[in-house]
Protein backbone atom coordinates (compact mmCIF):
# COMPACT_ATOMS: atom_id res chain seq x y z
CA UNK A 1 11.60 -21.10 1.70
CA UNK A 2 12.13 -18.53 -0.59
CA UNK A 3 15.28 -15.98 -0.66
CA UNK A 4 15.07 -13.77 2.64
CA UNK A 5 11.97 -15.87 4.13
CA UNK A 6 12.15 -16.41 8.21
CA UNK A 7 13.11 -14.17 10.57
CA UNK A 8 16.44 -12.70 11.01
CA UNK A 9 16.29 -11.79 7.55
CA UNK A 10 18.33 -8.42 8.31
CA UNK A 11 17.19 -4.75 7.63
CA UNK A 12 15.63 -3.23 4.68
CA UNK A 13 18.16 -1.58 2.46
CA UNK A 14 14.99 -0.37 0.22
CA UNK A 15 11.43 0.56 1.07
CA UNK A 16 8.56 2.63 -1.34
CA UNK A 17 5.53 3.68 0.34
CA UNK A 18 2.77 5.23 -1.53
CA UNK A 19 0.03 6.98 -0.19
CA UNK A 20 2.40 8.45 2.66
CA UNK A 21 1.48 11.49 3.00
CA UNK A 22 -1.65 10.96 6.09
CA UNK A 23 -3.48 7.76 7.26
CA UNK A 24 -2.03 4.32 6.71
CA UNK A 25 0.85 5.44 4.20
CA UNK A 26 1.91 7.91 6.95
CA UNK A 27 1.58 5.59 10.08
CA UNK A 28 3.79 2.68 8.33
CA UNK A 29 6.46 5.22 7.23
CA UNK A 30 6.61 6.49 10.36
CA UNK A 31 7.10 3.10 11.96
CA UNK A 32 9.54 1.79 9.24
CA UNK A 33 11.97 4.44 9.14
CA UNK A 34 14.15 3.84 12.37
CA UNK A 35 14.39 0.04 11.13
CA UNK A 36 15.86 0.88 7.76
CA UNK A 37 19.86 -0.19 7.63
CA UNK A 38 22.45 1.68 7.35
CA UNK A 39 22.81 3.66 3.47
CA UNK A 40 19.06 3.02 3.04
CA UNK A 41 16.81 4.13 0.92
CA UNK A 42 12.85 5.23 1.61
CA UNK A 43 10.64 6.49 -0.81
CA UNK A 44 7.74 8.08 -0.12
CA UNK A 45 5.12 8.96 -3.16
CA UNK A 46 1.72 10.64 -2.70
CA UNK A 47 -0.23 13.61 -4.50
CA UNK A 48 1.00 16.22 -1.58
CA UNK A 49 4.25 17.52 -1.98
CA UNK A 50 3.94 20.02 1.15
CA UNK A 51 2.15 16.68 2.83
CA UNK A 52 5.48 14.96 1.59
CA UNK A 53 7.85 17.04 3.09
CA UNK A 54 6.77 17.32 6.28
CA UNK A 55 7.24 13.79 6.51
CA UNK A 56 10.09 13.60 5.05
CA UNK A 57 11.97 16.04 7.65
CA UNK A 58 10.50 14.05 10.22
CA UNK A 59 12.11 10.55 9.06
CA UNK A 60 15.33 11.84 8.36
CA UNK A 61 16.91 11.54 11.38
CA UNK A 62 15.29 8.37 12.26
CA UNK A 63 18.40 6.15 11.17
CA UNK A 64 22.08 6.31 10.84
CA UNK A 65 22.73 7.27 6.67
CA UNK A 66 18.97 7.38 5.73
CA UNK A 67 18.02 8.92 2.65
CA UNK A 68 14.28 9.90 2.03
CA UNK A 69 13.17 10.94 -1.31
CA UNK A 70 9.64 12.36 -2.20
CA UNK A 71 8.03 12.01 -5.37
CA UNK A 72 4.68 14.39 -5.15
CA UNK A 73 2.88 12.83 -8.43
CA UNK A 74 -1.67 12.08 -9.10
CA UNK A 75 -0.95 7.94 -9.72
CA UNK A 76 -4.16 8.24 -11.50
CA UNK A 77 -2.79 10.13 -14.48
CA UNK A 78 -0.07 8.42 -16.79
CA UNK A 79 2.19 11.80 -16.25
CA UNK A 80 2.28 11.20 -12.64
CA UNK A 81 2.66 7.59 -13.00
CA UNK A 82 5.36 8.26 -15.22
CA UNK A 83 7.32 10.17 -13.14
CA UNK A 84 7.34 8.14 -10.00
CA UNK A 85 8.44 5.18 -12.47
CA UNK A 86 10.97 7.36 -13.44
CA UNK A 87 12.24 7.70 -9.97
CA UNK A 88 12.13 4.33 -9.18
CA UNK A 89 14.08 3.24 -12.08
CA UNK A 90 16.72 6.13 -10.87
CA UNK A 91 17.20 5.18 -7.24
CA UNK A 92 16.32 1.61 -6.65
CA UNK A 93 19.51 1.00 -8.74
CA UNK A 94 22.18 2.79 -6.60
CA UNK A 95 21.05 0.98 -3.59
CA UNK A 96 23.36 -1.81 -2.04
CA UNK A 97 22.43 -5.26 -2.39
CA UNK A 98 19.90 -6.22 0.57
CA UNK A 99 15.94 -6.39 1.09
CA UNK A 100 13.18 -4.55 -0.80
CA UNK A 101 10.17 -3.85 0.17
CA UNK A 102 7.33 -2.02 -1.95
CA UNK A 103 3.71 -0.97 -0.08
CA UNK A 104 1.19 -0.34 -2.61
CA UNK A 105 -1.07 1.41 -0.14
CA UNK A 106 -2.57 4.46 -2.51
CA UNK A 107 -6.47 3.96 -2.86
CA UNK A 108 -9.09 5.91 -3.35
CA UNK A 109 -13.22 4.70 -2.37
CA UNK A 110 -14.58 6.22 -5.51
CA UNK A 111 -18.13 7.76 -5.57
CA UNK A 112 -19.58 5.87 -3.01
CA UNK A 113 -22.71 7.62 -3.24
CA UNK A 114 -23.86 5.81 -5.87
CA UNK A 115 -25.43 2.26 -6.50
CA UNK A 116 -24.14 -0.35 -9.32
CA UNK A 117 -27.11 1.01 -11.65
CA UNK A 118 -25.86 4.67 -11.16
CA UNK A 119 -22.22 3.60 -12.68
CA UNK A 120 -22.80 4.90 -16.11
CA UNK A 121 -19.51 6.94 -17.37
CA UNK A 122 -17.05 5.13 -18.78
CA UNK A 123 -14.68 7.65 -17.67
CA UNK A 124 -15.44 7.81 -14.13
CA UNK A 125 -15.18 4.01 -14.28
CA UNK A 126 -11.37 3.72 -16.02
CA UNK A 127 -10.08 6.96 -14.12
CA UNK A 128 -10.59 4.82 -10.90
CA UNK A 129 -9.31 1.72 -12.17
CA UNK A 130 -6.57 3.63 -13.66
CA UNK A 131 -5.69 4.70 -9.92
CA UNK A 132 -6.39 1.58 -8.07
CA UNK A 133 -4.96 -1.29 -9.83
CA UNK A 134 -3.17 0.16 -13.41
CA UNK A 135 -0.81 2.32 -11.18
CA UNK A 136 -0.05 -0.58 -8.44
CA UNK A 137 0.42 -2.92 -11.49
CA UNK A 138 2.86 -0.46 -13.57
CA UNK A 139 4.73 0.58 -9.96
CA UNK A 140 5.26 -3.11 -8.43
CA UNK A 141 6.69 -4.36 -11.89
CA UNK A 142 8.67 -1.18 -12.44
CA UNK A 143 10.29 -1.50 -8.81
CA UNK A 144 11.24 -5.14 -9.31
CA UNK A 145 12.74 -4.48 -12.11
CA UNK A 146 14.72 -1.46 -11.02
CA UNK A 147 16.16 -3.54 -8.01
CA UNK A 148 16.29 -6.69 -10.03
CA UNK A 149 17.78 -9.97 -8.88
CA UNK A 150 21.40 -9.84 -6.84
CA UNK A 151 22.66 -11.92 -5.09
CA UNK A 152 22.08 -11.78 -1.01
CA UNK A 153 19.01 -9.72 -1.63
CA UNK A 154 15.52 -9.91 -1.65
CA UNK A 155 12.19 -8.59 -2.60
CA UNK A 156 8.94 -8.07 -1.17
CA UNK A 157 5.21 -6.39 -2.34
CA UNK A 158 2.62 -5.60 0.12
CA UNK A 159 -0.43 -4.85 -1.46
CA UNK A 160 -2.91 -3.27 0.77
CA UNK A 161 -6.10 -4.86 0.89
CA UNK A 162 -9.66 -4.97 2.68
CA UNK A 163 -12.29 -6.96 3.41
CA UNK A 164 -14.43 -5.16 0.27
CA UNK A 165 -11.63 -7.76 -1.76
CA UNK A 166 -13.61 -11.05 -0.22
CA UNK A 167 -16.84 -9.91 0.27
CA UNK A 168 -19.11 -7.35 -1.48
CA UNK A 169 -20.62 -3.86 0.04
CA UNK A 170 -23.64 -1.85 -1.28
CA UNK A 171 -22.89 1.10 -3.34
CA UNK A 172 -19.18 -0.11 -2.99
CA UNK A 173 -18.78 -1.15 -6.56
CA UNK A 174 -16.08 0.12 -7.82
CA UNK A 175 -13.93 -0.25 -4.21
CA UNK A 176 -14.92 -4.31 -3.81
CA UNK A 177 -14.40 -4.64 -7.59
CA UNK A 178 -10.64 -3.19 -7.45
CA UNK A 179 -9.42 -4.48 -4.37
CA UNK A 180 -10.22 -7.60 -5.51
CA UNK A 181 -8.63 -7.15 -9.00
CA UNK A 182 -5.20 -6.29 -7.21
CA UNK A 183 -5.64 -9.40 -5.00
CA UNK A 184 -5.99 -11.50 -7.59
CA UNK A 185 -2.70 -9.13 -9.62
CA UNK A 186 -0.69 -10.05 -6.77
CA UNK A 187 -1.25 -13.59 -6.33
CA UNK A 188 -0.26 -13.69 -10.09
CA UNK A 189 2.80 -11.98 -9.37
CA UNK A 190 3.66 -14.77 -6.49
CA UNK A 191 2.68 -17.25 -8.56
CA UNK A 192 4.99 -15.88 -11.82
CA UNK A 193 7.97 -15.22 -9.17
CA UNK A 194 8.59 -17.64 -6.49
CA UNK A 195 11.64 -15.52 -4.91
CA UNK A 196 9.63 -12.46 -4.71
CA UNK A 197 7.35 -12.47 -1.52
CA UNK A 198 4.04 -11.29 -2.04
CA UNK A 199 1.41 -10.41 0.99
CA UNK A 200 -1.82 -8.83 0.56
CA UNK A 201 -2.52 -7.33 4.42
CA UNK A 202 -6.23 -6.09 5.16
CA UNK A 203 -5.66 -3.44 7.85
CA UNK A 204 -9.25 -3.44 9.44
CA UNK A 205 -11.73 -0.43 9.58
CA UNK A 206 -9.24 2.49 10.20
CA UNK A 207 -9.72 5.70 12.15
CA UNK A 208 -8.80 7.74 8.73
CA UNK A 209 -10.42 10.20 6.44
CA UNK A 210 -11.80 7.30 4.07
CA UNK A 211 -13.86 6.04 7.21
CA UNK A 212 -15.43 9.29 7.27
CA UNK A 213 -16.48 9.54 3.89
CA UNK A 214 -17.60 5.33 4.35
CA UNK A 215 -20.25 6.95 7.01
CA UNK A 216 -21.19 10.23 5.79
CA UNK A 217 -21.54 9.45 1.98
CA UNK A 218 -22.62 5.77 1.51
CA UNK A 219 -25.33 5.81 -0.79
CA UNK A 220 -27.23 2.44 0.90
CA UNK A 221 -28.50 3.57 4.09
CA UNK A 222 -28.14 0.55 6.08
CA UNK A 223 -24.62 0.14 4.60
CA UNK A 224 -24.18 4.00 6.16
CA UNK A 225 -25.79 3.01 9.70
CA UNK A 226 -22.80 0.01 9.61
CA UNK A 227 -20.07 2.46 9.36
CA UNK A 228 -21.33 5.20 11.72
CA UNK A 229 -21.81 1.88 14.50
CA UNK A 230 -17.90 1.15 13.71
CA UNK A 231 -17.45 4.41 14.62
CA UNK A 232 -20.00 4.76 17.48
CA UNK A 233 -18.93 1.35 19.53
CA UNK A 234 -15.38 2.61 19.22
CA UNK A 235 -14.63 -0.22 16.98
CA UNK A 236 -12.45 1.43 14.32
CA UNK A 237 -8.89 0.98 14.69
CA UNK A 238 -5.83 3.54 15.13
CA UNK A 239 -3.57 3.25 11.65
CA UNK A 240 -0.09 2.92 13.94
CA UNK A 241 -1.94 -0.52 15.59
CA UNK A 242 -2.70 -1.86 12.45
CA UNK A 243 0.41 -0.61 11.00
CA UNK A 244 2.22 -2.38 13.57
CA UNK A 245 0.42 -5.43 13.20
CA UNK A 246 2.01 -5.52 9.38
CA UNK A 247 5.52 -4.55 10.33
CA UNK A 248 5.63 -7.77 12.39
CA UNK A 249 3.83 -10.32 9.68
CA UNK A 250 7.16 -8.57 7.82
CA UNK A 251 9.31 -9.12 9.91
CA UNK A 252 8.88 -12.59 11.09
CA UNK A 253 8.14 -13.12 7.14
CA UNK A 254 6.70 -16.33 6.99
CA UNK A 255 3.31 -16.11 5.61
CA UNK A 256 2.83 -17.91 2.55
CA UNK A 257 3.76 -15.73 -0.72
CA UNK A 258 0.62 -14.54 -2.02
CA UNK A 259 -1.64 -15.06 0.68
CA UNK A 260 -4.67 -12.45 2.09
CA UNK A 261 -4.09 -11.33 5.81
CA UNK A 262 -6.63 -10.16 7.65
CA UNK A 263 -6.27 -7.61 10.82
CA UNK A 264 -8.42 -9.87 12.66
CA UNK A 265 -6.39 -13.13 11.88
CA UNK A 266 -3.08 -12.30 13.63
């Protein structure tokens, strides 16, 4: 089993977050600060730097000698990737030796409105997958790099996923078609570096902003009726349950590096 597998493991010395400024990002933060160790470190990225601090002052009195930083940066630009590269390669160094853990949770739908035929602008097209899976890419390998390999520690990537990464949705092009590339990214990554664990956790259909734009803005109208039923039938799910659910496949830590974890499945 690979370094830091199996529960018992001990606490987290170093976790990123991105996207934590609302929704998912925010929920897990919220839910992994108070089981950071002693002289930890949590870093929180999104675009909102008000969002951002907020949180911040929230989480720092959730643990005895935990430090929050905030890096406010647009992942989908190479200035803003920059700088939270920059910051990673900064702090992940001063850290103790103990266990990493990086949540690539920033996403964004992209114009849902539109079918497959209507995806004409090359620009449109690379400034999403410039967001979604360049950033996540550039980040992950720039955090395991910054921590590196000490003895007594370990290192783990969540990649958030969905079910768009299996199976495909109308007018969801550009969503199904990224989710899948990271997938497949991190699977690489597990496959390149046994003693890095690698998870790729689907949260379900989540109570959040991006449900709201699935069911007011879906181009397909059947595909619109889906997500307005999921909403209707009380069926989407509160990010702190599903966040929850993910702290615990973490914490008992022995899914097999690389795999795709469903919501449903645990």
């Amino acid at each position: 089993m690979e370094a830091g597998a199996g529960p018992g493991a001990g606490p987290w010395i170093a976790c990123v977050v991105t996207g934590a400024s609302r929704g998912f990002g925010r929920s897990l933060a919220r839910l992994l600060a108070p089981r950071l160790g002693s002289g930890s470190l949590l870093v929180l990225v999104a675009r909102s730097a008000a969002a951002l601090a907020g949180l911040a002052a929230e989480l720092r009195g959730s643990g005895p000698g935990l430090r929050v930083e905030c890096v406010a940066a647009d992942l989908g630009c190479q200035e803003g990737l920059r700088r939270v590269v920059g910051a990673l390669q900064e702090l992940l160094p001063t850290v103790p030796p103990g266990r990493l853990l990086l949540v690539n949770n920033a996403g964004s739908l992209g114009d849902i409105s539109k079918s497959f035929l209507g995806l004409t602008d090359p620009d449109e097209i690379n400034s999403y997958f410039a967001f979604n899976v360049t950033s996540a890419l550039c980040l992950t390998s720039a955090a395991l790099q910054a921590f590196g390999t000490r003895p007594g520690s370990s290192r783990t990537v969540v990649n958030i996923s969905s079910l768009c990464a299996v199976k495909p949705f109308k007018n969801w092009a550009l969503y199904c078609s990224g989710k899948a590339a990271r997938d497949m990214m991190f699977q690489v990554l597990a496959l390149e570096e046994p003693d890095v664990r690698v998870l790729s956790y689907a949260p379900g259909p989540l109570d959040t902003d991006m449900q709201l734009l699935a069911r007011t803005k879906t181009g397909d109208p059947e595909m619109r009726q889906f997500f307005q039923s999921l909403q209707q039938s009380q069926q989407l799910i509160d990010c702190t349950v599903s966040a929850q659910k993910l702290v615990n496949l973490l914490e008992e830590n022995t899914f097999p590096s690389g795999a795709h974890v469903d919501f449903y499945e645990i």
